[in-house]
N, C-alpha and C. Protein backbone atom coordinates (compact mmCIF):
# COMPACT_ATOMS: atom_id res chain seq x y z
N UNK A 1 -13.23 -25.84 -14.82
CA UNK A 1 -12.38 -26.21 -15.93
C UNK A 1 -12.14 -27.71 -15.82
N UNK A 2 -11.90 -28.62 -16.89
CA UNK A 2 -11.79 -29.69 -17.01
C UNK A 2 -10.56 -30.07 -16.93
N UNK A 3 -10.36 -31.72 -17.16
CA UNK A 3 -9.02 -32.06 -17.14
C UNK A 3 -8.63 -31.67 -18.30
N UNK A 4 -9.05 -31.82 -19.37
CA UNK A 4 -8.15 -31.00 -20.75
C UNK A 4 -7.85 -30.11 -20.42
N UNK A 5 -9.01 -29.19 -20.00
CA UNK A 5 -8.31 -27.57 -19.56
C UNK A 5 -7.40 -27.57 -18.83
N UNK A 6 -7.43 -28.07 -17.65
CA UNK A 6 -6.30 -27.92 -16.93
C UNK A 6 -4.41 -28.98 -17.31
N UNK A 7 -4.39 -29.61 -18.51
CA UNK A 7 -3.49 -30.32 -18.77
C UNK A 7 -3.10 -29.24 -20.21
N UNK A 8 -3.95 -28.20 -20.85
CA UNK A 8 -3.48 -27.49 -22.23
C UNK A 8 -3.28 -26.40 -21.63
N UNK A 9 -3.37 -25.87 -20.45
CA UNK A 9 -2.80 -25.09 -19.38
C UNK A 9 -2.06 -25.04 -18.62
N UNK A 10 -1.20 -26.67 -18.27
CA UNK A 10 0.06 -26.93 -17.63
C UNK A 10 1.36 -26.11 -18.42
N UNK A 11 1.49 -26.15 -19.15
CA UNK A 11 2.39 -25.20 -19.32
C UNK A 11 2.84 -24.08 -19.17
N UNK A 12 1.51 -23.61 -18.66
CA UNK A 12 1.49 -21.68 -18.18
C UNK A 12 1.52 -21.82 -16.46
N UNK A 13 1.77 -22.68 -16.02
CA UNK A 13 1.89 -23.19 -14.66
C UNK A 13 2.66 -22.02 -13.97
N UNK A 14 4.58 -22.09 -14.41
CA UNK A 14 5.15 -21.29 -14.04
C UNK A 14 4.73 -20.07 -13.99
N UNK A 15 4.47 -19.41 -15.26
CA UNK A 15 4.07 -18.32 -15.35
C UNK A 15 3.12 -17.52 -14.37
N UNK A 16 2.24 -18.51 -14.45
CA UNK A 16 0.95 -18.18 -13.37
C UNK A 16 1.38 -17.90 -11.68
N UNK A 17 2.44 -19.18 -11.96
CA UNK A 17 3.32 -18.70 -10.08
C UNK A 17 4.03 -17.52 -10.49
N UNK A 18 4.51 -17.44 -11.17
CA UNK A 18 5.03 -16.11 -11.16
C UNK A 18 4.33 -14.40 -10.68
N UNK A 19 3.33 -14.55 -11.67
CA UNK A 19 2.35 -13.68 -11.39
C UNK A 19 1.56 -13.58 -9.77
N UNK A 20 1.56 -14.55 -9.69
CA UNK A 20 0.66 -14.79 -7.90
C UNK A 20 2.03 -14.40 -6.89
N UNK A 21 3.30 -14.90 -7.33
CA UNK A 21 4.36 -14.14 -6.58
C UNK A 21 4.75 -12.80 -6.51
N UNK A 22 4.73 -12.17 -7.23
CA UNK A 22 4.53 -11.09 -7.79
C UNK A 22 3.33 -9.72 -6.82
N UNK A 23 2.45 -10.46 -7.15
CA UNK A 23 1.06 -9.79 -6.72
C UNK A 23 1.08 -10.31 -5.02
N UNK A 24 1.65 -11.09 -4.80
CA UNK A 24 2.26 -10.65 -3.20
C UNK A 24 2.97 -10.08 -2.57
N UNK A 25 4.17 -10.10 -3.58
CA UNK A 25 5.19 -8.82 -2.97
C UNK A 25 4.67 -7.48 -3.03
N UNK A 26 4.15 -7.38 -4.82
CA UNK A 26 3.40 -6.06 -4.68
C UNK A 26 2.57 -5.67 -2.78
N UNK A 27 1.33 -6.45 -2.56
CA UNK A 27 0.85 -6.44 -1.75
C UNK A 27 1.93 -5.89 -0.59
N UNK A 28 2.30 -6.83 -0.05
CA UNK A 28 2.93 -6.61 0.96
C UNK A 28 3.69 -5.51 1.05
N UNK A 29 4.18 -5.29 -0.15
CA UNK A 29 5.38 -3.45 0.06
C UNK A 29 3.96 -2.70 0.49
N UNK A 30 2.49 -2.83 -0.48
CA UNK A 30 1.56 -1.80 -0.67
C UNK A 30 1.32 -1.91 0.75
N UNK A 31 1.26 -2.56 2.15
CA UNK A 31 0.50 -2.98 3.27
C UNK A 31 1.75 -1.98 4.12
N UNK A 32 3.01 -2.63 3.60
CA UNK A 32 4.03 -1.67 4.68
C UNK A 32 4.68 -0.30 4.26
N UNK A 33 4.12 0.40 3.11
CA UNK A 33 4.00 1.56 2.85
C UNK A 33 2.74 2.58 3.90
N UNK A 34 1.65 1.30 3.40
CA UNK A 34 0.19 2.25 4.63
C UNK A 34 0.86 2.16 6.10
N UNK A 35 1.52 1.31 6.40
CA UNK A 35 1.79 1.12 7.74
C UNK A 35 3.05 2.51 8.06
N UNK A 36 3.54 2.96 7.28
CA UNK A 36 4.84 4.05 7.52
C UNK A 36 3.73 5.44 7.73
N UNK A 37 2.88 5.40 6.52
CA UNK A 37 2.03 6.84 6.47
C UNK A 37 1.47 6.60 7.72
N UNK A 38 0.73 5.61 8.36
CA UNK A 38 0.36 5.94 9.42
C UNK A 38 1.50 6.46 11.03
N UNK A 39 2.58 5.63 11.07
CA UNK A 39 3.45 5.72 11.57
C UNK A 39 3.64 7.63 11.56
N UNK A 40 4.19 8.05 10.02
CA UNK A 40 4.03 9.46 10.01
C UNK A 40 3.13 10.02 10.48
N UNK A 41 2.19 9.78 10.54
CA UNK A 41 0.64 10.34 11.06
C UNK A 41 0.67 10.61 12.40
N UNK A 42 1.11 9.26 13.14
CA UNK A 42 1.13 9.55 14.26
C UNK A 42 1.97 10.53 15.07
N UNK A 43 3.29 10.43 14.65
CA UNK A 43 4.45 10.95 14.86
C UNK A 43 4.05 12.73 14.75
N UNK A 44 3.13 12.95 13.33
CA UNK A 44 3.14 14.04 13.52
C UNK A 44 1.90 14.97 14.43
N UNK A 45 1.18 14.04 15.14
CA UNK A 45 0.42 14.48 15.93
C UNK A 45 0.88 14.62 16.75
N UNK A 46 1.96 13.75 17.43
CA UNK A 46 2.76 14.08 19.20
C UNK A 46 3.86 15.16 18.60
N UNK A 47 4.32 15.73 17.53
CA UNK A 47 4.87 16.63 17.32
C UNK A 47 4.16 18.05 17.56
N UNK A 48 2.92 17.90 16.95
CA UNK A 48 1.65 19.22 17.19
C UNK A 48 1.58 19.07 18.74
N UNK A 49 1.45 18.13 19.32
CA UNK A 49 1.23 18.17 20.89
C UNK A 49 2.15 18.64 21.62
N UNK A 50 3.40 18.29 21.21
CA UNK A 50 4.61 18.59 21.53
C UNK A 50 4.73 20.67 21.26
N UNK A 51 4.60 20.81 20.44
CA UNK A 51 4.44 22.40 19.79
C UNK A 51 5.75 22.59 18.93
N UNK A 52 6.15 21.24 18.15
CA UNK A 52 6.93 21.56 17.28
C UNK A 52 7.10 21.52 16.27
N UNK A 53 5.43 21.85 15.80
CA UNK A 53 4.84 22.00 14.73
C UNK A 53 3.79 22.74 14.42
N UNK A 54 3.73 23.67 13.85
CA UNK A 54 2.21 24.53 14.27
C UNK A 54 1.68 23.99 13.65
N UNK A 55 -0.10 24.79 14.03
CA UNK A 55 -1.22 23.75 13.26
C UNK A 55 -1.34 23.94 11.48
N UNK A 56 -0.74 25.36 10.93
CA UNK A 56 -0.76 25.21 9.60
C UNK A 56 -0.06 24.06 9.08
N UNK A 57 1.26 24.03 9.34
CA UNK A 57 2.18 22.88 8.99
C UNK A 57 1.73 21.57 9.18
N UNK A 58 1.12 21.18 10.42
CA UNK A 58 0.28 19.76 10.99
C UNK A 58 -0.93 19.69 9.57
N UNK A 59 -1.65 20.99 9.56
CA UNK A 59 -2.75 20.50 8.74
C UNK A 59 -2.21 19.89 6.99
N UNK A 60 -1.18 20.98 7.09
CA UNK A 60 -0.48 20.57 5.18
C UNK A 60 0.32 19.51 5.78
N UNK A 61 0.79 18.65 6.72
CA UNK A 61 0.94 17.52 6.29
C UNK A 61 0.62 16.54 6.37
N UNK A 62 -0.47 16.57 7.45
CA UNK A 62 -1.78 15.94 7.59
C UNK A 62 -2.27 16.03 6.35
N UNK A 63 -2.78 16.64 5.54
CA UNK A 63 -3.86 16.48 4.53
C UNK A 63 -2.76 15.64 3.05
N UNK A 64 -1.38 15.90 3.46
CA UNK A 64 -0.58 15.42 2.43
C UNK A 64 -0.50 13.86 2.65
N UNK A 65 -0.58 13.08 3.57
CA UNK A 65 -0.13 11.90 4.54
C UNK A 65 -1.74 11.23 4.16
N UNK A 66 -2.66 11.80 4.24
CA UNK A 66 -4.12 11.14 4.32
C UNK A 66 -4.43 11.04 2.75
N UNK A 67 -3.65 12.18 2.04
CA UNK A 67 -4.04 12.00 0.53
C UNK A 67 -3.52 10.70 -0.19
N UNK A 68 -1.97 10.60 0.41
CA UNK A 68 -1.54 9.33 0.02
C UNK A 68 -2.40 7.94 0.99
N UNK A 69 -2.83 8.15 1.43
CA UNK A 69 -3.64 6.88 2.35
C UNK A 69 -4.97 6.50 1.27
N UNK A 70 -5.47 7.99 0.85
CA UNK A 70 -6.73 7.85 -0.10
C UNK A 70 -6.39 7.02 -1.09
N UNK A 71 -5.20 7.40 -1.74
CA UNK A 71 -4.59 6.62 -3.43
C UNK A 71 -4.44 5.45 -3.11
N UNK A 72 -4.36 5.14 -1.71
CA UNK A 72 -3.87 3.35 -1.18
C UNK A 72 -5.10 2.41 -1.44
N UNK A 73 -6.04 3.36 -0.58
CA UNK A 73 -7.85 2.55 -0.97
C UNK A 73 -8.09 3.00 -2.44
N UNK A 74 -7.74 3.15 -3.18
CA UNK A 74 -8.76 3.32 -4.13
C UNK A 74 -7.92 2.78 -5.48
N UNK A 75 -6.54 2.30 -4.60
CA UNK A 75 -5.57 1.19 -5.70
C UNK A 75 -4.83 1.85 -6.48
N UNK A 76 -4.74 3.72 -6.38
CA UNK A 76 -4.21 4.08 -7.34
C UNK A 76 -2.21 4.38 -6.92
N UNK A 77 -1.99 4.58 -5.18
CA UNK A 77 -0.66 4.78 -5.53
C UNK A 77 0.19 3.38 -5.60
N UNK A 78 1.43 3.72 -6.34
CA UNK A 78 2.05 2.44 -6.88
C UNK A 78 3.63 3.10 -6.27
């Protein structure tokens, strides 16, 4: 983009920080949300180890914990 472009575009300046601010916080909640499911994840494996959880329960919340991990890669949970 040229200097015109970029001087008939100074005005959307703010805006544009806005948006890039924005799309970092997003990020970052989205990074320390995956970081809790895993946290759960783990937690609920030394619980199965522990035996205070049987394996039906481990597997339904295992498969519930990994489903939300899937929606994380593929951009869809919000």
């Amino acid at each position: 983009m040229g200097l015109l472009g970029e001087l008939l575009l100074l005005p959307l300046a703010p805006v544009r920080g806005v948006v890039w601010v924005t799309g970092q916080v997003v990020d970052a909640a989205e990074q320390e949300q995956i970081a809790q499911l895993r946290r759960e994840l783990a937690a609920l494996e030394r619980e199965l180890v522990a035996g205070r959880v049987s394996e039906e329960e481990f597997d339904r919340r295992e498969d519930e914990i990994l489903d939300l991990l899937e929606e994380f890669d593929r951009g869809v949970a919000g």
